[in-house]
Structure formats: C-alpha cells, structure tokens
PDB file of N, CA and C in Angstrom:
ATOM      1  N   UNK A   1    -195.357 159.706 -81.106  1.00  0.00           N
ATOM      2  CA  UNK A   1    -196.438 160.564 -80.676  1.00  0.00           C
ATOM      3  C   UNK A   1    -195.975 162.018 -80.818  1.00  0.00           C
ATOM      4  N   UNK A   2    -196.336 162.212 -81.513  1.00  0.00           N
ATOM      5  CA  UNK A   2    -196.428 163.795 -81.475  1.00  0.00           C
ATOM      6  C   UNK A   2    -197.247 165.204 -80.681  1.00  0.00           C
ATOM      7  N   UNK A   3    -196.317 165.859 -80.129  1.00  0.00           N
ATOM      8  CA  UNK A   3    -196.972 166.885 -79.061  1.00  0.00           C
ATOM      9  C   UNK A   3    -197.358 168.226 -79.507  1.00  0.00           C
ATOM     10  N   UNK A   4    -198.837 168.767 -79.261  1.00  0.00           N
ATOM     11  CA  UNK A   4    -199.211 169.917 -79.260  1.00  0.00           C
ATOM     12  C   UNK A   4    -198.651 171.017 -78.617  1.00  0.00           C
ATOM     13  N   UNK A   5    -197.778 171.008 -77.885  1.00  0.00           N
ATOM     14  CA  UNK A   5    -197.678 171.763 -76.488  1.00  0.00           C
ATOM     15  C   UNK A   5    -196.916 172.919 -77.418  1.00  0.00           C
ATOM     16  N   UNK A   6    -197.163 174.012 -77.656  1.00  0.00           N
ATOM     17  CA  UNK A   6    -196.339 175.274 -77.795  1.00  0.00           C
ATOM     18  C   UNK A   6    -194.799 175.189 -77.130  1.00  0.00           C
ATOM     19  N   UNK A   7    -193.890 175.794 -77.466  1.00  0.00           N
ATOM     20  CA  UNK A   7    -192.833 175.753 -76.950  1.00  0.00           C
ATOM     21  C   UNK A   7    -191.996 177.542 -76.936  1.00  0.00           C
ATOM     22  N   UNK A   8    -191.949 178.120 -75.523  1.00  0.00           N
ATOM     23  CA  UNK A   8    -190.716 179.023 -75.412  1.00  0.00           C
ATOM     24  C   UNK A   8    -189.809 179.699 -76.403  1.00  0.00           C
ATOM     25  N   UNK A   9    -190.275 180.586 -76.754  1.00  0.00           N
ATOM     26  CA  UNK A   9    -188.829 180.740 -77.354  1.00  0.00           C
ATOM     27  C   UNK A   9    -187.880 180.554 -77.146  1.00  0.00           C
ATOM     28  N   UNK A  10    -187.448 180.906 -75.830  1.00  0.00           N
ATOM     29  CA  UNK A  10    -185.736 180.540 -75.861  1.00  0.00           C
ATOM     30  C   UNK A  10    -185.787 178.768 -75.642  1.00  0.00           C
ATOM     31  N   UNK A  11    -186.537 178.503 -75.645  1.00  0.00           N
ATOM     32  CA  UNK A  11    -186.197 176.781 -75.792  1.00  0.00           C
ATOM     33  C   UNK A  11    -186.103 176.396 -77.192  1.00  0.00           C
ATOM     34  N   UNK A  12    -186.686 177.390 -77.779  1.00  0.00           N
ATOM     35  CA  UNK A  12    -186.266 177.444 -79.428  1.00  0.00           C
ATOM     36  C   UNK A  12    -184.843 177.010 -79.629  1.00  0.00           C
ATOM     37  N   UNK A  13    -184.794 178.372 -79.324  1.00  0.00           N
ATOM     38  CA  UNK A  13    -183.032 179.480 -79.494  1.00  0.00           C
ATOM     39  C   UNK A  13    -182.205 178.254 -78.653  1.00  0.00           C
ATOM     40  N   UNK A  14    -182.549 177.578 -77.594  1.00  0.00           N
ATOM     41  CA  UNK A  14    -181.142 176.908 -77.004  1.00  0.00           C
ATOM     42  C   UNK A  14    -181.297 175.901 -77.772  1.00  0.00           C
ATOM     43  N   UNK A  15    -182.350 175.244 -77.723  1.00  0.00           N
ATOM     44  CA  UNK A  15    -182.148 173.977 -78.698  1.00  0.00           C
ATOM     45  C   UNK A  15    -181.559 173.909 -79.886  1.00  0.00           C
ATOM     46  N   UNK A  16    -181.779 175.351 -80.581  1.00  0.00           N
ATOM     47  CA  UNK A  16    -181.047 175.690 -82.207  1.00  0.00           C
ATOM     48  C   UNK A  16    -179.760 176.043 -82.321  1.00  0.00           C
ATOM     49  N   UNK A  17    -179.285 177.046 -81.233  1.00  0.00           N
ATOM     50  CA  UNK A  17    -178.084 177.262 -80.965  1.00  0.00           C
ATOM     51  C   UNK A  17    -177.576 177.866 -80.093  1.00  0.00           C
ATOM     52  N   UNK A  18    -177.183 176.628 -79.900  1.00  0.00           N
ATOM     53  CA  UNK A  18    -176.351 176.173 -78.606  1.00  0.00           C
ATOM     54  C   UNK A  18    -175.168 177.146 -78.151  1.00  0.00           C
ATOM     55  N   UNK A  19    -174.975 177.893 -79.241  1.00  0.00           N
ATOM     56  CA  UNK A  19    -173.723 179.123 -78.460  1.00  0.00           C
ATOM     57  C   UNK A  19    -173.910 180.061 -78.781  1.00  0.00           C
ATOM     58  N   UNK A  20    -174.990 180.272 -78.530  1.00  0.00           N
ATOM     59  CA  UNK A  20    -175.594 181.527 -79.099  1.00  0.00           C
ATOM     60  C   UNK A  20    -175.697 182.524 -77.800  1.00  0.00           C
ATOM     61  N   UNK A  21    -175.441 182.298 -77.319  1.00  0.00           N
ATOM     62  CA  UNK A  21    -175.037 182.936 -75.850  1.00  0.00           C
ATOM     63  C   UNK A  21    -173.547 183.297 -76.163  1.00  0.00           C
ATOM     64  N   UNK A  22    -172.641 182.168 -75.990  1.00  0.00           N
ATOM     65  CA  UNK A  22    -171.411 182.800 -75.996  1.00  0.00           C
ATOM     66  C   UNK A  22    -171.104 183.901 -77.203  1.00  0.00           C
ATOM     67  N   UNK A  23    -171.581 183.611 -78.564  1.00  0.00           N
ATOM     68  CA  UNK A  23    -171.497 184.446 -79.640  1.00  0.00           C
ATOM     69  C   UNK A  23    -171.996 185.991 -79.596  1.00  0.00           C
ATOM     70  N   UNK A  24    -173.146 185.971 -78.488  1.00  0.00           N
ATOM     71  CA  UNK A  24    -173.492 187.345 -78.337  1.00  0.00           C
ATOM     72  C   UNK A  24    -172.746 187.775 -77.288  1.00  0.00           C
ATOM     73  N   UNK A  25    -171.843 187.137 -76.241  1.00  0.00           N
ATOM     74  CA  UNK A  25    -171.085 187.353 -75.328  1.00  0.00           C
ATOM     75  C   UNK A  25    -169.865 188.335 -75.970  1.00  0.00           C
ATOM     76  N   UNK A  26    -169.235 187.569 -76.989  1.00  0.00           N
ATOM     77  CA  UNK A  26    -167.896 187.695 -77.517  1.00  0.00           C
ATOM     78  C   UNK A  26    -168.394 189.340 -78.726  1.00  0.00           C
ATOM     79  N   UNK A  27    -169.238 189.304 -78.575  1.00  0.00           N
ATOM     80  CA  UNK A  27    -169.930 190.684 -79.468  1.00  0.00           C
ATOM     81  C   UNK A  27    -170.511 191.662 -78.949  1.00  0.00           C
ATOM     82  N   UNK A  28    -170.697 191.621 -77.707  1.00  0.00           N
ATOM     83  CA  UNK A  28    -170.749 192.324 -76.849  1.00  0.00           C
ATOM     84  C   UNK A  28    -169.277 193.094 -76.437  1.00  0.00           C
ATOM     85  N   UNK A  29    -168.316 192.319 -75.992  1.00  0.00           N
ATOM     86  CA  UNK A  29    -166.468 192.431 -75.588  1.00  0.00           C
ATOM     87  C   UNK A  29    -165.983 193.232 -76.936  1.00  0.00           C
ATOM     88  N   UNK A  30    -167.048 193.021 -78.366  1.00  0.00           N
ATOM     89  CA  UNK A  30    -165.786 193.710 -79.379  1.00  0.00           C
ATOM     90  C   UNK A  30    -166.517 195.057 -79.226  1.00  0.00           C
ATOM     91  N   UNK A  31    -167.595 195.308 -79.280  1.00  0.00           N
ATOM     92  CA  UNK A  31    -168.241 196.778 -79.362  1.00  0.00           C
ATOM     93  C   UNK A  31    -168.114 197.264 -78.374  1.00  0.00           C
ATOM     94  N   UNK A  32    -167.837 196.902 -77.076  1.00  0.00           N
ATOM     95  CA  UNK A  32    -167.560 197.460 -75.643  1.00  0.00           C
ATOM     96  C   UNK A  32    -166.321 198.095 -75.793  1.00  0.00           C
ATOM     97  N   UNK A  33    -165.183 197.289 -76.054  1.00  0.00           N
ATOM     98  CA  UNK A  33    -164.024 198.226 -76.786  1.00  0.00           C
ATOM     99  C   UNK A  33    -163.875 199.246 -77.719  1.00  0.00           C
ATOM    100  N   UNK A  34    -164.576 199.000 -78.938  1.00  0.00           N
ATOM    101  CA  UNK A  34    -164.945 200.174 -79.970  1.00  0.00           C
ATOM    102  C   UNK A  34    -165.402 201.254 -79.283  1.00  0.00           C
ATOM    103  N   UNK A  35    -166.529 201.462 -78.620  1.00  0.00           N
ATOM    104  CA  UNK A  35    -167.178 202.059 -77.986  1.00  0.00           C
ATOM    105  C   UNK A  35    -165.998 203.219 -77.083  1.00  0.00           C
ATOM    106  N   UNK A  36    -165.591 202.073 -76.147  1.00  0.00           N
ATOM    107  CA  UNK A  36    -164.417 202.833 -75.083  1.00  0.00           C
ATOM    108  C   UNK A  36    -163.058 203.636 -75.979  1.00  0.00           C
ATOM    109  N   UNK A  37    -162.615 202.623 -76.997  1.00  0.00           N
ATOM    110  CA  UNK A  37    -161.753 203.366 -77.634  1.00  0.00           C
ATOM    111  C   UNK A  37    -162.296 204.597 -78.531  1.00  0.00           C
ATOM    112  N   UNK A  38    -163.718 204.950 -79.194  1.00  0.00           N
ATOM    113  CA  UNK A  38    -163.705 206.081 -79.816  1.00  0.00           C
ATOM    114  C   UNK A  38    -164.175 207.215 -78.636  1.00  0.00           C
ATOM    115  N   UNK A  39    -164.584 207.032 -77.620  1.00  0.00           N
ATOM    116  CA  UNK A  39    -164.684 207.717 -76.865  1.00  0.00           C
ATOM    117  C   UNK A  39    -164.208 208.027 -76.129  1.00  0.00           C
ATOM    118  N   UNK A  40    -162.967 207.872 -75.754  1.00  0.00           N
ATOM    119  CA  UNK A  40    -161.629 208.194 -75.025  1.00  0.00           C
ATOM    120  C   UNK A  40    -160.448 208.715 -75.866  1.00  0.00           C
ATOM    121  N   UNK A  41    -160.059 208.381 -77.072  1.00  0.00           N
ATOM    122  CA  UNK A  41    -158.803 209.008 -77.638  1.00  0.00           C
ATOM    123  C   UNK A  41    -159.070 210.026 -78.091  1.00  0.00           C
ATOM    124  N   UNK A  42    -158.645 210.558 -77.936  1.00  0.00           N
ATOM    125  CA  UNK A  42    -159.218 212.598 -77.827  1.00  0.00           C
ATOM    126  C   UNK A  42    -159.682 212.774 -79.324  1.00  0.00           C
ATOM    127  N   UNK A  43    -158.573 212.700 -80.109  1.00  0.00           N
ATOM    128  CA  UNK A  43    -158.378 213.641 -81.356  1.00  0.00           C
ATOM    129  C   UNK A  43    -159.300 212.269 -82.413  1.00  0.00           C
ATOM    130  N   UNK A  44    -158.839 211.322 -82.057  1.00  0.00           N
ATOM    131  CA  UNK A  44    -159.008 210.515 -83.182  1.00  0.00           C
ATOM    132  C   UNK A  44    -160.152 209.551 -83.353  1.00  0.00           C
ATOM    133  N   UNK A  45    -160.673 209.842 -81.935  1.00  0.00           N
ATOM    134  CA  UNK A  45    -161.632 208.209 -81.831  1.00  0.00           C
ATOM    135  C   UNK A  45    -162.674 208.449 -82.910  1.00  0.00           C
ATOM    136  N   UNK A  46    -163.026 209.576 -83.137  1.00  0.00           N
ATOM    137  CA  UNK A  46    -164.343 209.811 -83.864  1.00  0.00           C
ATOM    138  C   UNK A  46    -163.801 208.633 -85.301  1.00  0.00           C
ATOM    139  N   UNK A  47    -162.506 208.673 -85.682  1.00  0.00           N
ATOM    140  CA  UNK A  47    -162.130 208.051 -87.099  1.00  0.00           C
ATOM    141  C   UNK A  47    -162.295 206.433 -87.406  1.00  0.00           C
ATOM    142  N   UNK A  48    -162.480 206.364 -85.816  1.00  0.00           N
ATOM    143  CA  UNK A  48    -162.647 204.981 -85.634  1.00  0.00           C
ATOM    144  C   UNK A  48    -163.980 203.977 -86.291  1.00  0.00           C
ATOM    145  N   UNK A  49    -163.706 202.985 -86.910  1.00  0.00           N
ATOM    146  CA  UNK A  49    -165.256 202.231 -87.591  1.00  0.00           C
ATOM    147  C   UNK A  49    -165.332 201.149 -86.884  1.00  0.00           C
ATOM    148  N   UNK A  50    -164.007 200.690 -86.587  1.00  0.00           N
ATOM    149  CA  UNK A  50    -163.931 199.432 -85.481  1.00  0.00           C
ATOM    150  C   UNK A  50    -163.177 198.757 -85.116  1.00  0.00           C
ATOM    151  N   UNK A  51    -162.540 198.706 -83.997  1.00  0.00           N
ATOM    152  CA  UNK A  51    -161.922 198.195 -83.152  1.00  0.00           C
ATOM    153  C   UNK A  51    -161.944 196.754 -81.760  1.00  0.00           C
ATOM    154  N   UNK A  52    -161.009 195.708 -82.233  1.00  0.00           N
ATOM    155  CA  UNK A  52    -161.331 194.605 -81.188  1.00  0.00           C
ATOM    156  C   UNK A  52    -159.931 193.538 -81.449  1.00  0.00           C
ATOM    157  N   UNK A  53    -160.212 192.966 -79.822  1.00  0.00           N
ATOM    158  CA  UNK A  53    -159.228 192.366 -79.721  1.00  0.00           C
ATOM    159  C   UNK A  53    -158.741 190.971 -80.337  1.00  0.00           C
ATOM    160  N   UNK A  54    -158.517 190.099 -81.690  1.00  0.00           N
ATOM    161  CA  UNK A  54    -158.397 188.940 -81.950  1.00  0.00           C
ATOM    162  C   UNK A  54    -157.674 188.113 -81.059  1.00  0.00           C
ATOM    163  N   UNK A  55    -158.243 186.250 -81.675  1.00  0.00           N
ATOM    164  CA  UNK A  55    -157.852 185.562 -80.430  1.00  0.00           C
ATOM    165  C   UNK A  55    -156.448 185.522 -80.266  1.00  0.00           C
ATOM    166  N   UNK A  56    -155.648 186.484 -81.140  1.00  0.00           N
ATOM    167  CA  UNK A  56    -153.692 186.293 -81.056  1.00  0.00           C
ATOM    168  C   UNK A  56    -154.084 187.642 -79.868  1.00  0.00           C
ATOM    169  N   UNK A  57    -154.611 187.606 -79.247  1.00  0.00           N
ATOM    170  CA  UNK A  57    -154.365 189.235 -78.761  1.00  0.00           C
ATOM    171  C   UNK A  57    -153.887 190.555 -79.382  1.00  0.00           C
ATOM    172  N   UNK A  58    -154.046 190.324 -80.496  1.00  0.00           N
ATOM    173  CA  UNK A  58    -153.601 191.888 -81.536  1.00  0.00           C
ATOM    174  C   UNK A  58    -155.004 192.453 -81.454  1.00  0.00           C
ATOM    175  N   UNK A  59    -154.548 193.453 -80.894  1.00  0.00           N
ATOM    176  CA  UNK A  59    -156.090 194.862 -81.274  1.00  0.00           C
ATOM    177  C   UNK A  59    -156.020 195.022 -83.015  1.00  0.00           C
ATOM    178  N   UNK A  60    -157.166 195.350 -83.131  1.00  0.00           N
ATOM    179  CA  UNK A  60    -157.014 195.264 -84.978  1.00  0.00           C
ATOM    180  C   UNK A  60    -158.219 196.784 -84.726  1.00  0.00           C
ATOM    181  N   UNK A  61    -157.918 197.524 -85.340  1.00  0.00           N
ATOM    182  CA  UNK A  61    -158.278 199.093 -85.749  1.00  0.00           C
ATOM    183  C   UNK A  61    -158.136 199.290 -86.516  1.00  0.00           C
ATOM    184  N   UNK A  62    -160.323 199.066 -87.501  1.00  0.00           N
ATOM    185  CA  UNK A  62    -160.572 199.691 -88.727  1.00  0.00           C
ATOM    186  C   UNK A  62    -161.032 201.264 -88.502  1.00  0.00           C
ATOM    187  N   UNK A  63    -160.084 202.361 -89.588  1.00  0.00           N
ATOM    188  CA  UNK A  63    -160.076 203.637 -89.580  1.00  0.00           C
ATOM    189  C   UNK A  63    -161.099 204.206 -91.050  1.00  0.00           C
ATOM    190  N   UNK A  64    -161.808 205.289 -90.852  1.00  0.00           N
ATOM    191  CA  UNK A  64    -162.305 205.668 -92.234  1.00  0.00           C
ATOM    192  C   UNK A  64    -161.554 205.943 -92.836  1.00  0.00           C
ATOM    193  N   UNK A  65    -160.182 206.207 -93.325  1.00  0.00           N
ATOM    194  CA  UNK A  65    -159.267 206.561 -94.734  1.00  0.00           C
ATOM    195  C   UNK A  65    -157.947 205.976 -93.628  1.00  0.00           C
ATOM    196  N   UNK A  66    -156.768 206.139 -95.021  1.00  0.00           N
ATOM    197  CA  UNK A  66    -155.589 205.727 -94.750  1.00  0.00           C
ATOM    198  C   UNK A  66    -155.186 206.805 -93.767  1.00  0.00           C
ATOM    199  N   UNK A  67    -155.202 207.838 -94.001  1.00  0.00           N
ATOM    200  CA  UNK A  67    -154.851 209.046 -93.501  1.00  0.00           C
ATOM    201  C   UNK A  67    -154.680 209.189 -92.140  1.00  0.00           C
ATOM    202  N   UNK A  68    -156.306 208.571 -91.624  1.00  0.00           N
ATOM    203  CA  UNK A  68    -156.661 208.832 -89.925  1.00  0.00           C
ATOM    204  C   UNK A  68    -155.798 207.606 -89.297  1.00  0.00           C
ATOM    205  N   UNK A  69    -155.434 206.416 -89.920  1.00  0.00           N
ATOM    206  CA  UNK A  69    -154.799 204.837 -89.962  1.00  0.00           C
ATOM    207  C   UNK A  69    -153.193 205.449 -89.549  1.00  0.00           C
ATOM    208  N   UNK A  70    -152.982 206.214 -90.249  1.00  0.00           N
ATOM    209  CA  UNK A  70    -151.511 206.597 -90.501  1.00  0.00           C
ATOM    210  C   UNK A  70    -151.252 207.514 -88.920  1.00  0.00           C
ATOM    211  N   UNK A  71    -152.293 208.466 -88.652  1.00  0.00           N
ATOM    212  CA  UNK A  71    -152.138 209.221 -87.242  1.00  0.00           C
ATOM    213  C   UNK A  71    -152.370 208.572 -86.439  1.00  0.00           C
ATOM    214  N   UNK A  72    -153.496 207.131 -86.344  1.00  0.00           N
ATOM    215  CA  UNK A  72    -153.298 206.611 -85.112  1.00  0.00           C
ATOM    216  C   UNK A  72    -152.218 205.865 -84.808  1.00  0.00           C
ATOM    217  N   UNK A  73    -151.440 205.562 -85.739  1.00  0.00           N
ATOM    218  CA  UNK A  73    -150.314 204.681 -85.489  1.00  0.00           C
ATOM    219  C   UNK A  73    -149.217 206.193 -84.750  1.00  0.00           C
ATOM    220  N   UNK A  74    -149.402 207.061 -84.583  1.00  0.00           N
ATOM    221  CA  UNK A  74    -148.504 207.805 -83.616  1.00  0.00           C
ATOM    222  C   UNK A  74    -149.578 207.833 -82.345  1.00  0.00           C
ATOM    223  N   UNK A  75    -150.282 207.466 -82.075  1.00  0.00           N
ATOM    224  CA  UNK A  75    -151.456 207.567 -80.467  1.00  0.00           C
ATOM    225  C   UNK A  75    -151.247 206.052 -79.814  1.00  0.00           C
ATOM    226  N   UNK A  76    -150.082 205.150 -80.201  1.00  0.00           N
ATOM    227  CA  UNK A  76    -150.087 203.941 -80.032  1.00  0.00           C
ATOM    228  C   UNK A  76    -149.950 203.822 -78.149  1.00  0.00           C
ATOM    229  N   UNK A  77    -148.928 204.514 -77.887  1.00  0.00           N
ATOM    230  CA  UNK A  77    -149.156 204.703 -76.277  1.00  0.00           C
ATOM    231  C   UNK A  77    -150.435 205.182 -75.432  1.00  0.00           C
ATOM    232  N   UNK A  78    -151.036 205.856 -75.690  1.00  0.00           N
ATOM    233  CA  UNK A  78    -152.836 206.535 -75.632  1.00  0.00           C
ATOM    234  C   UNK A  78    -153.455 204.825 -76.128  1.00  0.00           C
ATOM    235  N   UNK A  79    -153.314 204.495 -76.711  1.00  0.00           N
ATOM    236  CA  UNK A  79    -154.350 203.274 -76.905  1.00  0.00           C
ATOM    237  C   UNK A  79    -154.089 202.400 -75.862  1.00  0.00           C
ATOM    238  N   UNK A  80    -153.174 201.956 -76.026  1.00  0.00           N
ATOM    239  CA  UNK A  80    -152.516 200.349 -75.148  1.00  0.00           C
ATOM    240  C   UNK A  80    -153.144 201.239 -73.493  1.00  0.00           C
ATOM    241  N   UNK A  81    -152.802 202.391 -73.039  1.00  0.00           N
ATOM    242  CA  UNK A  81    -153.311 203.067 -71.692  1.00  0.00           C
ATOM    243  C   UNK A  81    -154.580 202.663 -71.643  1.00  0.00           C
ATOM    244  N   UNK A  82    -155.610 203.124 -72.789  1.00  0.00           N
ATOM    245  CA  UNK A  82    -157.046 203.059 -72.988  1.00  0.00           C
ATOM    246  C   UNK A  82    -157.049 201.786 -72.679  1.00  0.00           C
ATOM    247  N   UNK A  83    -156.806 200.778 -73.649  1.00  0.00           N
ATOM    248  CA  UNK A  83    -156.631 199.104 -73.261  1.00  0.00           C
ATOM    249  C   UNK A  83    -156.831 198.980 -71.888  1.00  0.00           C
ATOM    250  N   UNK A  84    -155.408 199.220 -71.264  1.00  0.00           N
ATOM    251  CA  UNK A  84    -155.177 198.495 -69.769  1.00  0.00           C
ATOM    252  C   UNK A  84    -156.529 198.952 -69.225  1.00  0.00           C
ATOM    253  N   UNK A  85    -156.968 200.490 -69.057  1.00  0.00           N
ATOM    254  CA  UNK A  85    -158.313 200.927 -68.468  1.00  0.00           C
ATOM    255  C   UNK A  85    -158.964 199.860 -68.619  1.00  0.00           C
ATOM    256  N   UNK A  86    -159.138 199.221 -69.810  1.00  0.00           N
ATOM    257  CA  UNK A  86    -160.680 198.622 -70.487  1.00  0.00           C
ATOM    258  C   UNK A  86    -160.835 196.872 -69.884  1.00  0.00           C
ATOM    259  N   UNK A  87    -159.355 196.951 -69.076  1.00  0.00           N
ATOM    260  CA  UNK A  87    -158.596 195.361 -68.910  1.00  0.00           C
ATOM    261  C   UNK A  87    -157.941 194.439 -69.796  1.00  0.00           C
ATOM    262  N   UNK A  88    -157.896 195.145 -71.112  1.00  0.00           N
ATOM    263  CA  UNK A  88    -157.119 194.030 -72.464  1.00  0.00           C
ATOM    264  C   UNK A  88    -156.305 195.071 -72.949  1.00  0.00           C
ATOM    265  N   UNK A  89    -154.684 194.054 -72.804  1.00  0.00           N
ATOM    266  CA  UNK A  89    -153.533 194.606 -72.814  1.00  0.00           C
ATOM    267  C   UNK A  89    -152.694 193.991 -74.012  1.00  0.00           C
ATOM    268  N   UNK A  90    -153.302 194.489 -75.256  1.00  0.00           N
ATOM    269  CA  UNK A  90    -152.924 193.856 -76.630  1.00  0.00           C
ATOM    270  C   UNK A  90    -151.435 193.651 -76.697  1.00  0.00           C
ATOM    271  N   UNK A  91    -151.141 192.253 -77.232  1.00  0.00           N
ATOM    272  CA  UNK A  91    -149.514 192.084 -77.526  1.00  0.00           C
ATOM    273  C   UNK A  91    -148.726 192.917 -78.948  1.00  0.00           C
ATOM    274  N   UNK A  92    -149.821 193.145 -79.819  1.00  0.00           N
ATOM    275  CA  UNK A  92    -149.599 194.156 -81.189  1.00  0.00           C
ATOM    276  C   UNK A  92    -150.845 195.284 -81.145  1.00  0.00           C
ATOM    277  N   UNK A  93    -150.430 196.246 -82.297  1.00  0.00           N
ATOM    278  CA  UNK A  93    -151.967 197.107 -82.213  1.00  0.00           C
ATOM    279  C   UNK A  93    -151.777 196.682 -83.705  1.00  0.00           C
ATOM    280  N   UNK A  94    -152.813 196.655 -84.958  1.00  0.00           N
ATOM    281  CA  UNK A  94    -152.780 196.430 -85.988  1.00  0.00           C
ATOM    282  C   UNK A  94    -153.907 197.543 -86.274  1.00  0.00           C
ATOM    283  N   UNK A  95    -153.574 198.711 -87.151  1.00  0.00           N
ATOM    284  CA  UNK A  95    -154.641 199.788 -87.905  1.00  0.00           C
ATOM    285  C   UNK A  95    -154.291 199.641 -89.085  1.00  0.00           C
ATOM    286  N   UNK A  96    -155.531 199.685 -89.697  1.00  0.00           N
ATOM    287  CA  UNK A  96    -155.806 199.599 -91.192  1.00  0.00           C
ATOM    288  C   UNK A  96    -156.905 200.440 -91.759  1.00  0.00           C
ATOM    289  N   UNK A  97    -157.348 201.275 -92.892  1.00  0.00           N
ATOM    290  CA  UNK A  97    -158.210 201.234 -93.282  1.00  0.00           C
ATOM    291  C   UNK A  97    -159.272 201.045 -94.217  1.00  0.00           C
ATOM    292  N   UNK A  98    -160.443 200.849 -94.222  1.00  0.00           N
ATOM    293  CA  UNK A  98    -161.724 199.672 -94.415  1.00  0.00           C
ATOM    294  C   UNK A  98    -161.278 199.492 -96.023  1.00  0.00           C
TER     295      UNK A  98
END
C-alpha cells in the first residue's frame, strides 16, 4: 500500500543521511578554528585560507603563498596559545601553501 501523506523535510534528510548532523557538526569545529585563528594572530591571520585540526591531532594551515607559510612557521608559539584559548592543543602544527 502505498501512502499519500507528504513527508517533513528533515524526515527526508534523516532518513537519507543519517550523519548528516555529525558532518555538519565536524564543519562547523573546522571553520570555528579558521575563523579564531585568522582573527587573533596579529600580523598573519589575514594569510590564512584554512586552518583545522585532523583526526592525528596535527593542525594543518593552508596559507595564500609560500612566503606567508614560511612566516607562520616562526608564530608557532602564538598559535598553539591561540589553540589552547580555542580548547585544541595540536600535537604538530603542519603549514603549507594551497
């Protein structure tokens, strides 16, 4: 038997996917950091494209050129501070850029 009854969107969305909650959870936690880190490191955050914590706990920091990559790797104490603020206390920092 088949039912007329309209259905909810989010009865859509849970029925379709199922972690789709946690996925916007965990994407929420990486831009919350980006966010905190370009807006707190004085000189450099602006260079920042994106920043977040992987599941090894290494912060990974994409920079617009090698250049700005190369100066944040001297702000490494200023970050890990920013971190603890933010509550995630990376075991590596990893900068690269895009």
């Amino acid at each position: 038997m088949h039912s007329n009854k309209l259905k909810h969107i989010s009865e859509i969305i849970n029925a379709s996917y199922s972690n789709l909650e946690g996925l916007s959870e965990t994407a929420q936690e990486k831009s919350s950091l980006s966010r905190h880190l370009k807006k707190n490191l004085k000189n450099f955050g602006q260079y920042i494209i994106s920043a977040y914590i992987n599941n090894s706990d290494i912060l990974v920091i994409k920079t617009s050129s090698p250049e700005f990559a190369a100066r944040l790797r001297y702000e490494e104490r200023e970050i890990r501070n920013l971190c603890k603020k933010f509550g995630n206390v990376p075991v590596k920092i990893k900068i690269s850029s895009k």
